[in-house]
C-alpha atoms as a PDB file:
ATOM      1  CA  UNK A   1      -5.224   3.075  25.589  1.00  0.00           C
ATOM      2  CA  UNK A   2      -2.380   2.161  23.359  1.00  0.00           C
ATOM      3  CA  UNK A   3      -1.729   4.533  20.192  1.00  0.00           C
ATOM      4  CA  UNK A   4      -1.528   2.650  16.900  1.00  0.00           C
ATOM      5  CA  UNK A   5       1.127   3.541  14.857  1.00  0.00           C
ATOM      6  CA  UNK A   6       0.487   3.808  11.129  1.00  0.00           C
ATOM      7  CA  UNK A   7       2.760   4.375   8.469  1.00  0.00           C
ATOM      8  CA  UNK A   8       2.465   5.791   5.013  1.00  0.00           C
ATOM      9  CA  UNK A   9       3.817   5.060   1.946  1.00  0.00           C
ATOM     10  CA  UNK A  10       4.003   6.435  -1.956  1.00  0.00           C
ATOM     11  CA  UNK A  11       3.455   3.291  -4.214  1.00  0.00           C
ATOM     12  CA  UNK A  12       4.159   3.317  -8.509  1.00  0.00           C
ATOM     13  CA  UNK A  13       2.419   0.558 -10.128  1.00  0.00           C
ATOM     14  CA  UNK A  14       3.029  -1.234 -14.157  1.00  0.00           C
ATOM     15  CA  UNK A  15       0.249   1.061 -15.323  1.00  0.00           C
ATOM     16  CA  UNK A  16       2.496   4.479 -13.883  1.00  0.00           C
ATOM     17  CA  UNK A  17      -0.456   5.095 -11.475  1.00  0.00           C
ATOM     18  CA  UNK A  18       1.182   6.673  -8.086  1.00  0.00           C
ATOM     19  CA  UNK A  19      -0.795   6.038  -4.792  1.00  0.00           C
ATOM     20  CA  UNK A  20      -0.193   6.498  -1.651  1.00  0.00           C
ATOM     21  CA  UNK A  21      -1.239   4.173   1.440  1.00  0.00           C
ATOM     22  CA  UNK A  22      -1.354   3.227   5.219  1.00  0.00           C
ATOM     23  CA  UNK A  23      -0.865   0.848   7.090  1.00  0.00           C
ATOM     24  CA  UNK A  24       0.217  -0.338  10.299  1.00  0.00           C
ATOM     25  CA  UNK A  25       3.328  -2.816   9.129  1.00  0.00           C
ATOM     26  CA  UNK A  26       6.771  -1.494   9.098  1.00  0.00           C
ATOM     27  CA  UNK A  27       8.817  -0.792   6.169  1.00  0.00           C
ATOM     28  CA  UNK A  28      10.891  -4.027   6.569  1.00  0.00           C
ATOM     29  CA  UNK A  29       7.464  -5.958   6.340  1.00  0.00           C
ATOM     30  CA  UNK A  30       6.017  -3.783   3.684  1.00  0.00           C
ATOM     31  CA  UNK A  31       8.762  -4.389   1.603  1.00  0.00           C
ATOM     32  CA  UNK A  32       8.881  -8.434   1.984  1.00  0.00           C
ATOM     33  CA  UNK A  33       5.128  -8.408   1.674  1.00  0.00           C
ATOM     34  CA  UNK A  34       5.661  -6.512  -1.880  1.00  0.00           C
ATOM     35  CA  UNK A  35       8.249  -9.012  -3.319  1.00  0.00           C
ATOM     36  CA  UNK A  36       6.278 -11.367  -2.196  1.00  0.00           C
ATOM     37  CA  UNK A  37       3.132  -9.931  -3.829  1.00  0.00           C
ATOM     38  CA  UNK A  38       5.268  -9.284  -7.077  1.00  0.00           C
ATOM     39  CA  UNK A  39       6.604 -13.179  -7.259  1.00  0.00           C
ATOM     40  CA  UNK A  40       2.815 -14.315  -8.029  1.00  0.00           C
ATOM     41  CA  UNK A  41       1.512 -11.503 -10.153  1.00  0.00           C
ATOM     42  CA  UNK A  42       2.503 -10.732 -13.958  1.00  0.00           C
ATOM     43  CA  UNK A  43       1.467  -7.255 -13.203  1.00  0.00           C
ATOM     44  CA  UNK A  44       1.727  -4.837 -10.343  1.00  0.00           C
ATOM     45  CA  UNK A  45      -2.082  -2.865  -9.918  1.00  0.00           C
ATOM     46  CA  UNK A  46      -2.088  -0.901  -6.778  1.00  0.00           C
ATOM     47  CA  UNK A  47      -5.291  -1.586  -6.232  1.00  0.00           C
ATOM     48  CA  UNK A  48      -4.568  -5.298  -6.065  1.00  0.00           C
ATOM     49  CA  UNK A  49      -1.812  -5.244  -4.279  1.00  0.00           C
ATOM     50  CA  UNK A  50      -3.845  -3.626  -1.514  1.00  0.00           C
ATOM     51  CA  UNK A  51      -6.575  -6.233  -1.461  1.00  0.00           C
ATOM     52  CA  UNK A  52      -3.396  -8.558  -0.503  1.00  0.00           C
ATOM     53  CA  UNK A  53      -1.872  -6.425   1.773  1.00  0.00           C
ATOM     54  CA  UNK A  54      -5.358  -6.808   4.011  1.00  0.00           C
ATOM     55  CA  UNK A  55      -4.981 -10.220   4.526  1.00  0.00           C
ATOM     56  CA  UNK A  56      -1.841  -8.836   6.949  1.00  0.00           C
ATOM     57  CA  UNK A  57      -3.319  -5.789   8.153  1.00  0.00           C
ATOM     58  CA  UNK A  58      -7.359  -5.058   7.515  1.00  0.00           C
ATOM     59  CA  UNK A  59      -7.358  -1.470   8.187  1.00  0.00           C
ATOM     60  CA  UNK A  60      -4.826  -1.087   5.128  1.00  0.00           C
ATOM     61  CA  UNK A  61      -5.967   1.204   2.867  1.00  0.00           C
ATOM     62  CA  UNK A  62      -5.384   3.247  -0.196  1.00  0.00           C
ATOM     63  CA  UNK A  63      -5.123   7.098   0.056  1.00  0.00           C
ATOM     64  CA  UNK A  64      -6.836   9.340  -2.532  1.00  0.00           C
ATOM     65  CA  UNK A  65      -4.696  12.608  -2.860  1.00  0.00           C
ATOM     66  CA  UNK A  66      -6.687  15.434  -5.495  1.00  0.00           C
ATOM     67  CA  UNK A  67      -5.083  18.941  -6.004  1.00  0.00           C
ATOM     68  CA  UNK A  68      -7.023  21.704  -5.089  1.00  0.00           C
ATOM     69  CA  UNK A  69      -6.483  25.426  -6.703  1.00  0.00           C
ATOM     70  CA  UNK A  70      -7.528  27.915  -5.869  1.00  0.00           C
END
């Protein structure tokens, strides 16, 4: 069985709102898919920008990181 690779990235949007994210495109796509993204967008939502990236990998996905004190 072949092991996926997935990759992780930390993601700022026009609203401030960090994110982080997987996925199993490279940086080099990831990037280009992002430019692309931002040419047909007035604003840059994380959330939205997800939804796109899925059309080029499904399993994409926004991570949710909380603090925790204790």
């Amino acid at each position: 069985m072949k092991t996926i690779k997935r990759n992780y990235f930390r993601i700022y949007d026009d609203n401030e709102e960090k994110n982080y994210f997987k996925t199993v495109l490279t940086r080099k796509r990831e990037e280009k898919l992002i430019k692309d993204f931002e040419k047909k967008q007035e604003r840059y939502i994380n959330t939205e920008f997800i939804t796109y990236l899925k059309k080029y990998d499904p399993d994409a996905e926004i991570i949710k990181i909380e603090t925790i004190s204790y």
